[in-house]
Protein backbone atom coordinates (compact mmCIF):
# COMPACT_ATOMS: atom_id res chain seq x y z
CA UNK A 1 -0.16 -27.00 22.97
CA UNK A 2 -1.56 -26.96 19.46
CA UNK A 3 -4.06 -28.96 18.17
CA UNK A 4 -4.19 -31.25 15.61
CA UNK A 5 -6.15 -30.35 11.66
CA UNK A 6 -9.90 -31.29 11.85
CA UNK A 7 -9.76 -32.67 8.09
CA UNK A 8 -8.16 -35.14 6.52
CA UNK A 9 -4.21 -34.98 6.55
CA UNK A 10 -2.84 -32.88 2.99
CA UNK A 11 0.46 -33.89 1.33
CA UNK A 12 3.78 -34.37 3.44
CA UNK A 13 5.03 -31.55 1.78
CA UNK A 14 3.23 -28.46 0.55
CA UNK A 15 4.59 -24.89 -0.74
CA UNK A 16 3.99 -21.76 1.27
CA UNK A 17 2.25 -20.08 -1.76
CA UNK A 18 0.08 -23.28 -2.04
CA UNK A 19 -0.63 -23.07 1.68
CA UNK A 20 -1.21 -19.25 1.67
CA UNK A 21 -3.90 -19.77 -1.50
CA UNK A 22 -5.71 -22.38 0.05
CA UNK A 23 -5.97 -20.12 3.60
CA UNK A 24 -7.09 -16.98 1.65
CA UNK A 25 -9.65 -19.51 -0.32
CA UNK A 26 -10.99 -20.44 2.68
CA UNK A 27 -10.93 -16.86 4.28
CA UNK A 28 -13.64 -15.16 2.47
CA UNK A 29 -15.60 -14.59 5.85
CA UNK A 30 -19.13 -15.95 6.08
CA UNK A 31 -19.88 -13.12 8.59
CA UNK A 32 -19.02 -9.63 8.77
CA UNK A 33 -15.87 -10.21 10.54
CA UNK A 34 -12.16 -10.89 8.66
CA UNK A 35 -11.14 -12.36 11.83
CA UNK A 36 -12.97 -13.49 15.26
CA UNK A 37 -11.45 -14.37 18.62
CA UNK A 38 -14.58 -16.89 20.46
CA UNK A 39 -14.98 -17.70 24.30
CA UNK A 40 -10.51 -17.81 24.38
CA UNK A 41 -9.57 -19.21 27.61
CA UNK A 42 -5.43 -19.19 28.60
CA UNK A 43 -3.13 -20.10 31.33
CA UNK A 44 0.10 -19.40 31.66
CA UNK A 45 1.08 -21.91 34.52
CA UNK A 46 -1.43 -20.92 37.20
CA UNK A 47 -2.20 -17.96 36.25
CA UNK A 48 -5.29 -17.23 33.83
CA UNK A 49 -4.55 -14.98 30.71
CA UNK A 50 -7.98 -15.22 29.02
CA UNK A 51 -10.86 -16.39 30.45
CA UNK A 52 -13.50 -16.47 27.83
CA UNK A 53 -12.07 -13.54 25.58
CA UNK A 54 -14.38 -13.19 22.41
CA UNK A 55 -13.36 -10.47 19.81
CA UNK A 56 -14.67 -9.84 16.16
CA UNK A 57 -12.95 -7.43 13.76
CA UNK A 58 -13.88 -6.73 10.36
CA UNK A 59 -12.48 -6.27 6.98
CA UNK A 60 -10.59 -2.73 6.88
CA UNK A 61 -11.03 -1.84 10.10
CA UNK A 62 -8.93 -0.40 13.15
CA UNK A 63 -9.60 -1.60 16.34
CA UNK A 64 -7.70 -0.75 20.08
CA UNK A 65 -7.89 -3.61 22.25
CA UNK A 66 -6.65 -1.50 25.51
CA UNK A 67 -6.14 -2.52 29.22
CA UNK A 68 -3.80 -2.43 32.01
CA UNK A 69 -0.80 -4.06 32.48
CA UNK A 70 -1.36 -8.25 32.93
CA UNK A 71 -5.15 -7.78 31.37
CA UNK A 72 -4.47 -10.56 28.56
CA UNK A 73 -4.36 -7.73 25.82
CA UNK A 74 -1.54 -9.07 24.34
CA UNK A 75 -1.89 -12.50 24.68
CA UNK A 76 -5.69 -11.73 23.10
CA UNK A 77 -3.12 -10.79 20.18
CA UNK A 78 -0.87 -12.80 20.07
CA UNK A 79 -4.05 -15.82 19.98
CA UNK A 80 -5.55 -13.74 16.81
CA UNK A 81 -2.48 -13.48 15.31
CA UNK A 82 -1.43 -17.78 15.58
CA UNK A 83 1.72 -17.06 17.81
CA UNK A 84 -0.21 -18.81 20.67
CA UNK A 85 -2.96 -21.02 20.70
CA UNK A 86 -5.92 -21.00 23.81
CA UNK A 87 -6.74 -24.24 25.66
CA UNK A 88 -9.73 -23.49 24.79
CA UNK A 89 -12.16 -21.41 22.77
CA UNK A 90 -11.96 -20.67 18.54
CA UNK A 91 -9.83 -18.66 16.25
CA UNK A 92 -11.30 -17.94 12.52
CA UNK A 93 -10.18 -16.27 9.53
CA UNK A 94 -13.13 -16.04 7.85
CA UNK A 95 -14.00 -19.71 7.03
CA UNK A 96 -10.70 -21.00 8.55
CA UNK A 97 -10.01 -22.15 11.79
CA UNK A 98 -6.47 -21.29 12.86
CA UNK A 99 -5.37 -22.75 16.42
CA UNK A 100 -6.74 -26.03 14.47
CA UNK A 101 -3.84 -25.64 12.07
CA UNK A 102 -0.52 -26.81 12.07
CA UNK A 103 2.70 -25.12 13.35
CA UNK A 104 3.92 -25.19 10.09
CA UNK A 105 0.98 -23.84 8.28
CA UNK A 106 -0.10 -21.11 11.12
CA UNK A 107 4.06 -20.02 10.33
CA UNK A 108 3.14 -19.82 6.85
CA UNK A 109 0.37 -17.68 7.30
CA UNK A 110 1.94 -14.76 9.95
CA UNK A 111 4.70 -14.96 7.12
CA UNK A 112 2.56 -14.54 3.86
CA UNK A 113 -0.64 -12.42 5.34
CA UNK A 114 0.02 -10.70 8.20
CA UNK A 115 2.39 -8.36 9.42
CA UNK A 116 3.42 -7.01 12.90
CA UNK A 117 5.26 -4.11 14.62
CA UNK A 118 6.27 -4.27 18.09
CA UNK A 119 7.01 -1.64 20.94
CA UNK A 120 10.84 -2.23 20.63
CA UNK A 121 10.46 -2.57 16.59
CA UNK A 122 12.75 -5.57 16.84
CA UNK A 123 15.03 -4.76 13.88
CA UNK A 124 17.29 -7.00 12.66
CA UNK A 125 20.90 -5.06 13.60
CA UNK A 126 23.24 -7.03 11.65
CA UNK A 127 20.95 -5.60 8.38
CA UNK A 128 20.76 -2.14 7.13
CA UNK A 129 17.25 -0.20 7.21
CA UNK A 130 16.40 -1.47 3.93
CA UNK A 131 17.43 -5.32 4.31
CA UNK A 132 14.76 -4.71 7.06
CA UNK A 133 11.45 -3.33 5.19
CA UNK A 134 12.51 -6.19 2.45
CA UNK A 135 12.87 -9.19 5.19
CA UNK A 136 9.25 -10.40 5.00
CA UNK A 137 9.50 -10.21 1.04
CA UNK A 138 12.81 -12.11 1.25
CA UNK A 139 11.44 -14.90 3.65
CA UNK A 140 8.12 -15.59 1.28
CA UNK A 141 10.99 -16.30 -1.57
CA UNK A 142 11.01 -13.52 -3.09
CA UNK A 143 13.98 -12.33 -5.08
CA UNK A 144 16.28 -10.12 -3.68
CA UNK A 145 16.21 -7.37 -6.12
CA UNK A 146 12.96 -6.85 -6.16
CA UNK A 147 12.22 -6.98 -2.89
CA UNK A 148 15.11 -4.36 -2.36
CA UNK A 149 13.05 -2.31 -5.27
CA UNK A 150 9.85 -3.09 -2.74
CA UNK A 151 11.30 -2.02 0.05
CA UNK A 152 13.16 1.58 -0.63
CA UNK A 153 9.24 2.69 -2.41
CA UNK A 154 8.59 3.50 1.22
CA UNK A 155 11.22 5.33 2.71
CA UNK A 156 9.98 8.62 1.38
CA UNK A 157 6.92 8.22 2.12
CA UNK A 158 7.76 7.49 5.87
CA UNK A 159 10.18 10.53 6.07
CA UNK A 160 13.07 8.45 5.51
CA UNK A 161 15.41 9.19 2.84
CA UNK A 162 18.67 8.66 2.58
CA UNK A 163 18.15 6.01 5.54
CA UNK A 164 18.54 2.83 3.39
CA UNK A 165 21.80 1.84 3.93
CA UNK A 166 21.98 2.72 7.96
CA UNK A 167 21.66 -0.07 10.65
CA UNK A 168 19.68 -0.02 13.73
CA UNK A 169 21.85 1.36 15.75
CA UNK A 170 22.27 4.31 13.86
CA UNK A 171 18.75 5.01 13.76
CA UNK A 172 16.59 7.49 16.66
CA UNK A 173 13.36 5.33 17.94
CA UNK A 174 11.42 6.89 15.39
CA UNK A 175 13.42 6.29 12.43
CA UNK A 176 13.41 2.48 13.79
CA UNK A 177 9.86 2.24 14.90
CA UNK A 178 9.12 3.66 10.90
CA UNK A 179 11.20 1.29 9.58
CA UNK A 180 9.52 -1.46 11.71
CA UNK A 181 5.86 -0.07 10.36
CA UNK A 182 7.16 -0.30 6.64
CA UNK A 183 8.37 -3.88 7.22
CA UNK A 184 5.13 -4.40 9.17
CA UNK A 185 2.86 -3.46 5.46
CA UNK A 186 5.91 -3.97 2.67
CA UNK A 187 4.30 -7.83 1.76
CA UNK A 188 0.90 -5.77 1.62
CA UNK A 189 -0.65 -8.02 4.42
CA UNK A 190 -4.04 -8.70 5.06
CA UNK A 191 -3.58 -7.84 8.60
CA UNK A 192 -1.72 -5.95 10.67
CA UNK A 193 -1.50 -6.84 14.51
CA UNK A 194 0.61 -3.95 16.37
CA UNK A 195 1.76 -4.36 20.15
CA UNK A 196 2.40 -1.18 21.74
CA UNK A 197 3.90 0.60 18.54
CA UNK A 198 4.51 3.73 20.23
CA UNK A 199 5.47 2.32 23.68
CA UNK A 200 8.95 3.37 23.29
CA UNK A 201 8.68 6.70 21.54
CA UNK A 202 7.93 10.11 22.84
CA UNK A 203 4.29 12.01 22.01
CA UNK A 204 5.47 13.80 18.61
CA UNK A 205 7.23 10.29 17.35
CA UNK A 206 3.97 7.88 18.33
CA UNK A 207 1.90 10.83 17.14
CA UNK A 208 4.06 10.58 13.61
CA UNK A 209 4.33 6.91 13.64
CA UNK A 210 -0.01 6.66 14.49
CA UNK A 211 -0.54 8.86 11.22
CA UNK A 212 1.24 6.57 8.83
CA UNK A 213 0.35 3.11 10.47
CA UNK A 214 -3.29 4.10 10.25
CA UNK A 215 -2.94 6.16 6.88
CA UNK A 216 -1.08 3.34 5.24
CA UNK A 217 -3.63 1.03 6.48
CA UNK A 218 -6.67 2.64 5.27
CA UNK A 219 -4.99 3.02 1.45
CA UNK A 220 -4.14 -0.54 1.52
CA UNK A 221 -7.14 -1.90 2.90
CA UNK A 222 -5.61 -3.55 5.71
CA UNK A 223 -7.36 -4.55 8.78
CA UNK A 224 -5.25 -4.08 12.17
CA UNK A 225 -5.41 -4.57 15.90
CA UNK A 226 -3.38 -2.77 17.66
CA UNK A 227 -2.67 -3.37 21.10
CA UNK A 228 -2.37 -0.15 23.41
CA UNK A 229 -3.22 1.29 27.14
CA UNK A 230 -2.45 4.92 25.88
CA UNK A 231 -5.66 6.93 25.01
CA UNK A 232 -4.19 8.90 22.65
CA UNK A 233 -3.18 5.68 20.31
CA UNK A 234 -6.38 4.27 20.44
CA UNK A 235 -7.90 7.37 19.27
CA UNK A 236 -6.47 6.65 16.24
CA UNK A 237 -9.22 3.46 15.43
CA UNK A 238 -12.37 3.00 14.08
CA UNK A 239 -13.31 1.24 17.69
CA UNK A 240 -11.97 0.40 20.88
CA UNK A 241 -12.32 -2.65 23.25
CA UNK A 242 -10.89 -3.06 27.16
CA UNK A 243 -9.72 -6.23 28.43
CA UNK A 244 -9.82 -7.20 31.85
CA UNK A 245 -9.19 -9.82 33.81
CA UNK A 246 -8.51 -12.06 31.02
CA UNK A 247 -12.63 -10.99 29.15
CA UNK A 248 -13.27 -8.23 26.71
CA UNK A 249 -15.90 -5.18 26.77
CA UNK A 250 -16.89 -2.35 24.80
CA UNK A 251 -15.41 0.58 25.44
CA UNK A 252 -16.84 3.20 22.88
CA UNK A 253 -17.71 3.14 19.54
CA UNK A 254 -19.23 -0.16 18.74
CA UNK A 255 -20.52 -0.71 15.69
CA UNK A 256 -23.82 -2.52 15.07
């Protein structure tokens, strides 16, 4: 399903750091946008997913990408993010054309740049709360103490002391969907992509969880799209887009 490099082939072997520097040297965005969805088009089997989804986002900013159920939201996501990769259409970070890259180095970059929370928060359960937030750290090589150090910097400021040592299952869905959101920015990621964050949660946990994903975010910079059909999430962004039928629109608050 992927496609092969347009350039010349690089070494058999290259580092994750030297892949990660040579993606943000080529990221510094000749337009406005960090990162641009063009004319997607996606099937899964018979049945279309994206049929001609375009989507721009720019550096620092919030957008909701809403829709019902089976709209292509999330596979519009999971395209910007390099988890899938259209039959058709263009992906760029800036200067850099992802569904042209490489398994390898499209795995590199979700690892090194961008982070992600899910609806379920998908924690590890085998690890405590604080193996968790420290994961991404560990994964790009670095070394375990620090990382720890990295990763226990934001339990208090997500309302989670004393948490470190617990595992998933001894968490409520708010304690895990927080932990999730500090793994999601610990590596300080250039983006964040979010999938239904507060799907599983009830109003005053998404509320809580909405006010540090989009505080954190705006303190660090980081540019997300999060993926939502609830109103009251996507209230939350600096601008909102509807997908339907497998095509995106503007919903309100475009910017120029």
């Amino acid at each position: 399903m992927d496609r092969p490099p347009s350039g010349p082939a690089g070494p058999a072997r290259t580092s994750g750091a030297t892949v990660t520097a040579n993606l943000l040297a080529a990221a510094e965005p000749k337009t406005a946008n960090l990162i641009e969805a063009r004319d997607l088009h996606l099937s899964f089997g018979s049945t279309p997913a994206l049929r001609g989804a375009s989507l721009g986002v720019r550096k620092g900013e919030i957008v909701a990408v809403m829709g019902p159920s089976g709209s292509g939201k999330s596979t519009l996501l999971h395209c910007l993010a390099g988890i899938l990769v259209a039959e058709a259409g263009e992906v760029w970070l800036g200067r850099q054309r992802l569904d042209t890259l490489s398994d390898e180095r499209r795995s590199a970059l979700r690892r090194d740049r961008f982070g992600f929370v899910f609806q379920s928060g998908q924690l590890v359960p085998e690890l405590t709360a604080e193996e968790n937030v420290a994961l991404p750290l560990l994964l790009s090589g670095t070394r375990r103490g620090p990382a720890m150090t990295a990763a226990r910097k934001w339990f208090p400021a997500l309302g989670l002391d004393r948490l470190e040592g617990r595992r998933s299952g001894e968490l409520s869905g708010g304690q895990a969907q927080r932990i999730a959101l500090a793994r999601g920015l610990v590596a300080g990621p250039q983006m964040l992509f979010a999938d239904e964050p507060t799907g599983a949660l009830d109003s005053v946990a998404g509320e809580l969880v909405m006010n540090l994903l989009t505080a954190a975010a705006r303190e660090h910079g980081t540019t997300v799209v999060i993926v939502t059909h609830d109103a009251r999430v996507a209230a939350y962004a600096d601008r909102k887009v509807i997908v339907r039928d497998g095509t995106v629109g503007t919903l309100t608050g475009t910017r120029p």
